[in-house]
C-alpha atoms as a PDB file:
ATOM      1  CA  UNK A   1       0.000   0.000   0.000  1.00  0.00           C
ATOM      2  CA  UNK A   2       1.178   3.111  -0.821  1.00  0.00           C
ATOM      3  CA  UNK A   3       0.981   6.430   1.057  1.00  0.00           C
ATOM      4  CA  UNK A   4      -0.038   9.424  -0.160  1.00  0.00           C
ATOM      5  CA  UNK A   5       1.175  12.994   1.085  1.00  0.00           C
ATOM      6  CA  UNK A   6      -2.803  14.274   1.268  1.00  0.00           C
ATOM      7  CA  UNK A   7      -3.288  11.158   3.580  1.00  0.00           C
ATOM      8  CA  UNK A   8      -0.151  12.127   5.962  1.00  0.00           C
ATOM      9  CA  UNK A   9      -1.746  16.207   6.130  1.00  0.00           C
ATOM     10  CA  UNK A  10      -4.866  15.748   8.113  1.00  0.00           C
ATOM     11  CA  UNK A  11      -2.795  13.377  10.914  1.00  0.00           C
ATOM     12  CA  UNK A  12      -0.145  16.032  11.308  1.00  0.00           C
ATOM     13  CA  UNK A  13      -2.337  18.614  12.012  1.00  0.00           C
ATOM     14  CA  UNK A  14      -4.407  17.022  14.449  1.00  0.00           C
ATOM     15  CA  UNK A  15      -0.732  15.870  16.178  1.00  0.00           C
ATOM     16  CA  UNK A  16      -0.399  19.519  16.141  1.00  0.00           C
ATOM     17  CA  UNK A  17      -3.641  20.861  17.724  1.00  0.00           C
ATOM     18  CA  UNK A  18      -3.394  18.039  20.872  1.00  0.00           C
ATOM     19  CA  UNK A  19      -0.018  19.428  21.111  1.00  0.00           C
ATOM     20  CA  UNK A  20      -0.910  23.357  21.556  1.00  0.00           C
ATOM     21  CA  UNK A  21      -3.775  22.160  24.123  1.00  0.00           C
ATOM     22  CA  UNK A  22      -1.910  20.192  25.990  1.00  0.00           C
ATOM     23  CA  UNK A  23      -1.253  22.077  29.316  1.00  0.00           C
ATOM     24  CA  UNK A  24       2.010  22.153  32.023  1.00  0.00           C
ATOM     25  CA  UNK A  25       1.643  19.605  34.646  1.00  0.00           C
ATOM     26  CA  UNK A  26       2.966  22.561  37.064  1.00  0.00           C
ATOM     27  CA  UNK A  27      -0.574  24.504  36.544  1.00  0.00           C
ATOM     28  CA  UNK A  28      -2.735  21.885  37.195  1.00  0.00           C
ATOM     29  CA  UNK A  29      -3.438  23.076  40.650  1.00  0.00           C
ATOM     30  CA  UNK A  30      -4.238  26.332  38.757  1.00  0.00           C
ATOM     31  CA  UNK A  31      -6.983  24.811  36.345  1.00  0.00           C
ATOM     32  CA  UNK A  32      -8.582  22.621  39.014  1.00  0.00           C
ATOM     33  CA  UNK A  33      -9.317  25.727  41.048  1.00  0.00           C
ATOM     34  CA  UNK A  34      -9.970  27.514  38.072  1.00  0.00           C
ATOM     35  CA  UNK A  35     -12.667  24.546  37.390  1.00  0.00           C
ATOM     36  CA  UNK A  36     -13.962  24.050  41.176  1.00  0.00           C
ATOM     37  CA  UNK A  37     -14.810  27.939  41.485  1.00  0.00           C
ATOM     38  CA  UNK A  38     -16.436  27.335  38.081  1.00  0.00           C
ATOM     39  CA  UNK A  39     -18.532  24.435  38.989  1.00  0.00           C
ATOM     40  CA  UNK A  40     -19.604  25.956  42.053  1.00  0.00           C
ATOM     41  CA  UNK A  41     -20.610  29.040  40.764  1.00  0.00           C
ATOM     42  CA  UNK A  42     -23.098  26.997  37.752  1.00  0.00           C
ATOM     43  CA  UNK A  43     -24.513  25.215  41.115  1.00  0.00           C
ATOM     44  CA  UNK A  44     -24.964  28.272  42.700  1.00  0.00           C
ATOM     45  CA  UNK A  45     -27.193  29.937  39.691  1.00  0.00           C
ATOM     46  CA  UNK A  46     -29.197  27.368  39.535  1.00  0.00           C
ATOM     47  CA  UNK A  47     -32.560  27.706  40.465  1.00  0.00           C
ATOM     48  CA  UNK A  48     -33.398  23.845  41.946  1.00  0.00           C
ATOM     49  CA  UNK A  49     -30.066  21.505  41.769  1.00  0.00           C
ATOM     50  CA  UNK A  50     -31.159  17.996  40.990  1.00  0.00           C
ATOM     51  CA  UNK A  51     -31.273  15.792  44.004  1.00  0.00           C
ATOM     52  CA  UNK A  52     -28.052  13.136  44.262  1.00  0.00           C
ATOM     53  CA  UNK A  53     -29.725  10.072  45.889  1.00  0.00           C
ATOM     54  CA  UNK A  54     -30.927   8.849  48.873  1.00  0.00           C
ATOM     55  CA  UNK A  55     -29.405  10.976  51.427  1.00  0.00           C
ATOM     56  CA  UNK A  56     -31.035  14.172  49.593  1.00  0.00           C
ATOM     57  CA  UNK A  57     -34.292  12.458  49.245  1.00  0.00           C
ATOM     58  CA  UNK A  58     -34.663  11.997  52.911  1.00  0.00           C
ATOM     59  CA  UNK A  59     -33.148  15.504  53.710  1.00  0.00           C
ATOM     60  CA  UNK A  60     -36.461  16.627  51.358  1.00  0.00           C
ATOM     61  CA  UNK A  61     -38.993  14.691  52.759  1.00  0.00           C
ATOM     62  CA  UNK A  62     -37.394  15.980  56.168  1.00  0.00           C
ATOM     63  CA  UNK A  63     -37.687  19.543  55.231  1.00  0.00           C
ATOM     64  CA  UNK A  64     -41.402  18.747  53.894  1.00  0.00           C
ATOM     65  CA  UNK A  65     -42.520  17.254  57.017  1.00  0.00           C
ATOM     66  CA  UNK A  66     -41.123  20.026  59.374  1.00  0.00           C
ATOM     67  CA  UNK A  67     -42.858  22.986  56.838  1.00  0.00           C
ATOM     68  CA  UNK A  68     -45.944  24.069  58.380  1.00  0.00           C
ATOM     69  CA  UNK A  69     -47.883  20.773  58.845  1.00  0.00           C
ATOM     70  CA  UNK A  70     -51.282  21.869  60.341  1.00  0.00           C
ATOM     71  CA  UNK A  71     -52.454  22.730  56.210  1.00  0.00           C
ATOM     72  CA  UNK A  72     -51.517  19.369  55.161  1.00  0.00           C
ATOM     73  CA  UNK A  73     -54.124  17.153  54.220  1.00  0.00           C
ATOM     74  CA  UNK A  74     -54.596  13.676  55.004  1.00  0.00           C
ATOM     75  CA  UNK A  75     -53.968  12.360  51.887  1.00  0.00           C
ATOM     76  CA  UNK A  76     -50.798  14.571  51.791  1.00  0.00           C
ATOM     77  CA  UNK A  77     -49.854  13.086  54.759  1.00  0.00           C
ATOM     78  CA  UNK A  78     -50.334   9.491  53.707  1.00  0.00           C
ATOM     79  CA  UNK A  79     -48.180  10.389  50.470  1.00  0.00           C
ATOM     80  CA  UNK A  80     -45.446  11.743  52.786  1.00  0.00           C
ATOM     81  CA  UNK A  81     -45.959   8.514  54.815  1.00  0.00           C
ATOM     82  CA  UNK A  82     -45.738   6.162  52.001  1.00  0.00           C
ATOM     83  CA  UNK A  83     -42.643   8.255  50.497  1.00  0.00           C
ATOM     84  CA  UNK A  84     -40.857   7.188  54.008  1.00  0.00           C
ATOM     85  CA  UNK A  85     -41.272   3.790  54.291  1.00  0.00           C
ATOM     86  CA  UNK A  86     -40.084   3.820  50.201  1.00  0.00           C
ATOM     87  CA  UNK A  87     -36.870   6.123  51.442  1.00  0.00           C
ATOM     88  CA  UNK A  88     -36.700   3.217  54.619  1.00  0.00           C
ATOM     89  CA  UNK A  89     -36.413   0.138  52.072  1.00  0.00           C
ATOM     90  CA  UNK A  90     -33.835   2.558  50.089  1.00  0.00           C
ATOM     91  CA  UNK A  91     -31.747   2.227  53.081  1.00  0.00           C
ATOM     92  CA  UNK A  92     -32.265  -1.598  53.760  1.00  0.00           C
ATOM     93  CA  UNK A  93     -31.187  -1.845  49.933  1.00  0.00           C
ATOM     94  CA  UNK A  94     -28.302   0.125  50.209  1.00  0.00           C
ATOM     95  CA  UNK A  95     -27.134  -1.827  53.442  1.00  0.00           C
ATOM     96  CA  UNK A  96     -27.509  -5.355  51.526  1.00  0.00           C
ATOM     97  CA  UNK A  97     -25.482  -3.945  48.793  1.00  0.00           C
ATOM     98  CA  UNK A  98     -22.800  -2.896  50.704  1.00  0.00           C
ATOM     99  CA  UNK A  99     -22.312  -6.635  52.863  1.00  0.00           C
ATOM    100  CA  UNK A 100     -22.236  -7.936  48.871  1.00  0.00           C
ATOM    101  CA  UNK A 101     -22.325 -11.837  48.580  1.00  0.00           C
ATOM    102  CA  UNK A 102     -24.664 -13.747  46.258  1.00  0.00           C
ATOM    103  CA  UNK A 103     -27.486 -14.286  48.824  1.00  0.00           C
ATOM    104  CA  UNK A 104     -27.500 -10.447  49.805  1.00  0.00           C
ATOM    105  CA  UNK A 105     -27.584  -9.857  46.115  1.00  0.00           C
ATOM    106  CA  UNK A 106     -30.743 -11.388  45.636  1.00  0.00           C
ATOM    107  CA  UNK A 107     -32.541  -9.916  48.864  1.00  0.00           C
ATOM    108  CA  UNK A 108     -31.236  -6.552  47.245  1.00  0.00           C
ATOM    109  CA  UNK A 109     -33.147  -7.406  44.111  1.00  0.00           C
ATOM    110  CA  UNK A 110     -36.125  -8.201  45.696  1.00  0.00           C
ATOM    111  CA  UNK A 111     -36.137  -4.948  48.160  1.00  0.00           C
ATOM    112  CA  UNK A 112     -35.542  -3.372  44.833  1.00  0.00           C
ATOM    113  CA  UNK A 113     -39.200  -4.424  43.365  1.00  0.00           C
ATOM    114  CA  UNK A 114     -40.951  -3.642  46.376  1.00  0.00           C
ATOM    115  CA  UNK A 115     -39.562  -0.659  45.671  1.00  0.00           C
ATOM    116  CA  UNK A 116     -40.941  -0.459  42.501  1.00  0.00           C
ATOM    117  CA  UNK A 117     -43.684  -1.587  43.240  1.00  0.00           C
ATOM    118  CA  UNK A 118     -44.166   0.440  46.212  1.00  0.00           C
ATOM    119  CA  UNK A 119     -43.690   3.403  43.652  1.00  0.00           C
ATOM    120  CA  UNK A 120     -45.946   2.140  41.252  1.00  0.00           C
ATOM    121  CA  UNK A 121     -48.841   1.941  43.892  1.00  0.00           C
ATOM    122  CA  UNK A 122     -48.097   5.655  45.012  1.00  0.00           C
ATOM    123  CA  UNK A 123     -48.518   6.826  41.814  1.00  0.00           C
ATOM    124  CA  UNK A 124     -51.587   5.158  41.243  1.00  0.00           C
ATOM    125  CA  UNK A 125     -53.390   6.159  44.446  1.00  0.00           C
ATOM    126  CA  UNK A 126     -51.900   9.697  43.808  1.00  0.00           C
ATOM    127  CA  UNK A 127     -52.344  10.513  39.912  1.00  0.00           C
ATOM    128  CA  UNK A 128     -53.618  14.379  40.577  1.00  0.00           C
ATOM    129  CA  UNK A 129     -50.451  14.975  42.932  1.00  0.00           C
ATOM    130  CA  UNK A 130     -48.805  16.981  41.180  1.00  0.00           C
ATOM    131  CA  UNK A 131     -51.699  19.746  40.772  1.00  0.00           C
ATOM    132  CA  UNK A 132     -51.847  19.464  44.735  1.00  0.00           C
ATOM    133  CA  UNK A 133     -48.437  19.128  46.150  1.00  0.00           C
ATOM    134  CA  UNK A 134     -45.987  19.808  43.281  1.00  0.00           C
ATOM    135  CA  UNK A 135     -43.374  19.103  45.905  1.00  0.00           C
ATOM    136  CA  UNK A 136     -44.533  15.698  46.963  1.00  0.00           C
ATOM    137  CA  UNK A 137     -45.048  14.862  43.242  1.00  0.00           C
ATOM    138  CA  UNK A 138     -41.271  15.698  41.821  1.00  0.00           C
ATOM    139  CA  UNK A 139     -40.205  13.727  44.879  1.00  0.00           C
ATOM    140  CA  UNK A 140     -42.469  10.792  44.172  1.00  0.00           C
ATOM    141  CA  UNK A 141     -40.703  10.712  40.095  1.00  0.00           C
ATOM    142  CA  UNK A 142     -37.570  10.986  41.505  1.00  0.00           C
ATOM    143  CA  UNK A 143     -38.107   8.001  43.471  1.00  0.00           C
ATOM    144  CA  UNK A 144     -39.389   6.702  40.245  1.00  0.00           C
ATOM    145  CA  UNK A 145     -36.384   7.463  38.242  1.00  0.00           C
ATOM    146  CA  UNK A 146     -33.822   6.098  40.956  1.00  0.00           C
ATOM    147  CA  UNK A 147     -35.790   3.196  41.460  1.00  0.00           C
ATOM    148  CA  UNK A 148     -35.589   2.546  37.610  1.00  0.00           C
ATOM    149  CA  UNK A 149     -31.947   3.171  37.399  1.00  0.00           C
ATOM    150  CA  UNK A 150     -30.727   0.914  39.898  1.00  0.00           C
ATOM    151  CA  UNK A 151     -33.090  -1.682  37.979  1.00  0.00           C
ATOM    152  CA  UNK A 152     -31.220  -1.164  35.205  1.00  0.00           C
ATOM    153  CA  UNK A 153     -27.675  -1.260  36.812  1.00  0.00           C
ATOM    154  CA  UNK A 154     -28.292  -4.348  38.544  1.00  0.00           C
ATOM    155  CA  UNK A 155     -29.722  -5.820  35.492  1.00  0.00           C
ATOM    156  CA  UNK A 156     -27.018  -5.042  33.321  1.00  0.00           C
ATOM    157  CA  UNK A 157     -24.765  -7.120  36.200  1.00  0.00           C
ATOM    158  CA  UNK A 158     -23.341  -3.526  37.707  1.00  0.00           C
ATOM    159  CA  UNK A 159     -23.468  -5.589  41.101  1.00  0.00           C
ATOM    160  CA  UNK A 160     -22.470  -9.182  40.648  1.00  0.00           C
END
């Protein structure tokens, strides 16, 4: 095979682009400030940061039940009830994936569909929710989306 000069052009240039943004190892202190101060400012502009798992799930629901509770109804506070035994199976799940081991791998999984299913059932009994508490509602789909995620992960064998 022979090798032509308008082959060789485009390879030499990109050599010479990674080259130019390639960066001192002795600033690298300097850039990861640089990108800390500018990742906190983006979370500090934003109007609602996305909550990161369990831990901020509870911290919500927390913050829900200690807001003024004498105008919460009763089917409010069954939602908020329901939401915390969901947040207290979380925690059992997290525990038996943490100890590992085949056996506590398949307790996970099925802690995992009651879950689900627990989540399913909530929305179901609940399907005007969000036009009552729209607070109570984005908590109960991201319970939803978590809950789906780790189904995923430990179907695609993230755990084994």
């Amino acid at each position: 095979m022979k090798i032509q000069t308008d082959q060789i052009t485009p390879t030499q240039d990109t050599g010479k682009v990674q080259k130019a943004q390639s960066v001192p190892a002795s600033n690298f202190g300097a850039i990861l400030a640089k990108e800390v101060d500018g990742s906190q400012s983006t979370a500090t502009t934003a109007s609602l940061p996305p909550l990161q798992g369990v831990t901020d799930l509870a911290q919500a629901v927390a913050a829900q039940a200690t807001s003024a509770t004498a105008g919460v109804s009763s089917e409010g506070q069954a939602v908020m009830d329901n939401v915390d035994s969901i947040l207290n199976q979380w925690e059992k799940y997290s525990g038996q994936l943490a100890q590992g081991g085949t056996t506590q791998l398949r307790q996970a999984y099925g802690t995992l569909e009651n879950i689900q299913a627990g989540v399913k059932k909530l929305k179901d009994e609940y399907p005007d929710l969000d036009g009552q508490s729209p607070q109570l509602s984005s908590l109960v789909n991201e319970l939803d989306v978590m809950t789906t995620t780790e189904q995923i992960k430990f179907n695609r064998g993230d755990y084994h």
